[in-house]
Protein backbone atom coordinates (compact mmCIF):
# COMPACT_ATOMS: atom_id res chain seq x y z
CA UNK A 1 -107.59 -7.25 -15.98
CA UNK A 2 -109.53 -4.26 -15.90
CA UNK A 3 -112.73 -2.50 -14.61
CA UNK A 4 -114.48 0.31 -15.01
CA UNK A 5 -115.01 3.07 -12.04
CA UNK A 6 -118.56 3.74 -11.73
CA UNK A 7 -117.84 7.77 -11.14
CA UNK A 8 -115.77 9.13 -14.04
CA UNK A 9 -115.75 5.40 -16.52
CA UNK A 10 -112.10 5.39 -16.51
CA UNK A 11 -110.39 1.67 -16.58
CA UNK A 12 -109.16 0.79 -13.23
CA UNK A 13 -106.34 -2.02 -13.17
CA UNK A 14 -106.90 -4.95 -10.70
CA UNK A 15 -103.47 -5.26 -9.12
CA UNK A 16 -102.42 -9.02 -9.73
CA UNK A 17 -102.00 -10.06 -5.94
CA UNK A 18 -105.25 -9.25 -5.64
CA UNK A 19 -106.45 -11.45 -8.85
CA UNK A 20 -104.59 -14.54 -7.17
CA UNK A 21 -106.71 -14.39 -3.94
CA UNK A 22 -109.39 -13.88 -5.21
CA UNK A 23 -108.87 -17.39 -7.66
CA UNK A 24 -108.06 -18.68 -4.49
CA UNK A 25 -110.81 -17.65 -2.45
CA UNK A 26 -113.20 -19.20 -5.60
CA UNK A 27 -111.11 -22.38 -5.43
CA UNK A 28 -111.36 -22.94 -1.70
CA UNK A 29 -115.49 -21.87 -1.55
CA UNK A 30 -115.77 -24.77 -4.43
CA UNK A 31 -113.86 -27.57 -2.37
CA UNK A 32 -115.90 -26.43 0.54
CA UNK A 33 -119.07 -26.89 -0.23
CA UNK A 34 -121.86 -28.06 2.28
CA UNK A 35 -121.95 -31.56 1.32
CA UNK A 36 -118.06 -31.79 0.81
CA UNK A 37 -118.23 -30.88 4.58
CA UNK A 38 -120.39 -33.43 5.27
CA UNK A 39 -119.01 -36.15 3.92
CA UNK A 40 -115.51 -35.22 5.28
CA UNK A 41 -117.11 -35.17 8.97
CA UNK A 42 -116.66 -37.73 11.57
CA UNK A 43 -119.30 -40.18 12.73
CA UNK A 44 -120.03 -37.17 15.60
CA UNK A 45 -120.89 -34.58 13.23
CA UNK A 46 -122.66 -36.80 11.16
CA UNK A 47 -125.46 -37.96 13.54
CA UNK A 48 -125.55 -34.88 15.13
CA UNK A 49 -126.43 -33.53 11.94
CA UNK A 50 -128.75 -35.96 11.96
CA UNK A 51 -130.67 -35.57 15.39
CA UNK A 52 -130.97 -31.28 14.31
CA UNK A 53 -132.30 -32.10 10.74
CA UNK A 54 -135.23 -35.26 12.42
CA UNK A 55 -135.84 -32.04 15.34
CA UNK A 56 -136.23 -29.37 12.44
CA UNK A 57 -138.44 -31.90 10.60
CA UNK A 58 -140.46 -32.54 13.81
CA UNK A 59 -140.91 -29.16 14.76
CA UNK A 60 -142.03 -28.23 11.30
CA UNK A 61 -144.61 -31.07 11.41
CA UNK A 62 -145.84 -29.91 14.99
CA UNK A 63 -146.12 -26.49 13.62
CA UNK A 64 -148.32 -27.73 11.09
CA UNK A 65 -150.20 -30.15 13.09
CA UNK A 66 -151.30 -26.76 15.21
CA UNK A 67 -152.28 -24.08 12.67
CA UNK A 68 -154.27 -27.26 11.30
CA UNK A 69 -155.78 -27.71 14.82
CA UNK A 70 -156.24 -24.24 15.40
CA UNK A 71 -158.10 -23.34 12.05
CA UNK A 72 -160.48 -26.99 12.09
CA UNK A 73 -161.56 -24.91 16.17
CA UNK A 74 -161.87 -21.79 14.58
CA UNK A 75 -164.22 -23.07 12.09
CA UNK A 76 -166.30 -25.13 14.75
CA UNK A 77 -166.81 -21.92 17.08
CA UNK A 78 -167.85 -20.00 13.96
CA UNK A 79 -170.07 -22.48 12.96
CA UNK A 80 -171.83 -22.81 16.53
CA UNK A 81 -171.81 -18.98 16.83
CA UNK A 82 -173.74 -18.96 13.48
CA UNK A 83 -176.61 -21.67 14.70
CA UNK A 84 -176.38 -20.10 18.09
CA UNK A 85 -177.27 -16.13 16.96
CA UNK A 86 -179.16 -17.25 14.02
CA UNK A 87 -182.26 -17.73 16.42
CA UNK A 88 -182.32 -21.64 16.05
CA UNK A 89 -183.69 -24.14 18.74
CA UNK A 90 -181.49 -23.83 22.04
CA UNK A 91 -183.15 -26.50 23.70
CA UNK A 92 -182.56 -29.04 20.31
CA UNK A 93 -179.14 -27.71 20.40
CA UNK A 94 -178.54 -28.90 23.97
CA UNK A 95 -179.85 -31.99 23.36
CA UNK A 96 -177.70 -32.79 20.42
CA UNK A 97 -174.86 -31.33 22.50
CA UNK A 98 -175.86 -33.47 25.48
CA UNK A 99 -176.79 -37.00 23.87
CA UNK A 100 -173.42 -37.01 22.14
CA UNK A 101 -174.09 -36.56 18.26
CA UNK A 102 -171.66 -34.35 17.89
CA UNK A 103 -168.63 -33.94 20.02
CA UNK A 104 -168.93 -30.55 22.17
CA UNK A 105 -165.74 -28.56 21.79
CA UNK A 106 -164.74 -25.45 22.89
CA UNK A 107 -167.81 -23.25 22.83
CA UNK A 108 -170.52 -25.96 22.33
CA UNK A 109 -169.01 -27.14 26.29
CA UNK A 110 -169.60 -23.58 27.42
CA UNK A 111 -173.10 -23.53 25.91
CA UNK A 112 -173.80 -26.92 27.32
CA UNK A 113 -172.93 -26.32 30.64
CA UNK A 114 -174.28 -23.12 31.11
CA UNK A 115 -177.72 -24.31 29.33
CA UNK A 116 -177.95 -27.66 31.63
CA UNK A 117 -177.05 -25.05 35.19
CA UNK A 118 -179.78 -23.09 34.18
């Protein structure tokens, strides 16, 4: 078998001990593969394969769960900043706040109890 050099193009011959390992290498990586593994495993592996792939799911759904959380807040403050500087009604805005037609979160509670101490 041969191959070319890429700095003068001149035929280099793969030495034939070297072919056979590298057959073998191919051969071994195909009998290896991850589920091969897997399945040759004992009940141990097995479930504690299991347990890491439920906490990856988990953690991945938590993650989620959060930047969800964190963007539904980020659009409440934003929209109460808006209403708040855009010169609209403080006192009707404590009174919604305070007679519980909207739930106060995050800066609505700050507005709310600074309004009601003052």
């Amino acid at each position: 078998m041969a191959c070319v050099a890429a700095d003068n193009f001149k035929p280099i011959e793969i030495p034939a001990d070297v072919r056979k390992k590298w057959r073998l290498l191919v051969k071994c990586l195909a009998r290896c593969a991850i589920f091969s593994l897997i399945a040759q495993a004992s009940i141990v592996v097995k479930f504690v394969l299991g347990v890491l792939i439920l906490a990856s799911l988990f953690s991945w759904w938590y993650i989620f769960a959060k930047m969800f959380l964190v963007r539904r807040a980020k659009n409440q403050a934003n929209a109460f900043e808006q209403e708040f500087w855009g010169g609209s009604d403080l006192i009707g805005m404590y009174q919604r706040a305070s007679t519980g037609q909207y739930d106060p979160a995050g800066m609505e509670r700050i507005f709310e109890a600074g309004f009601k101490d003052s």
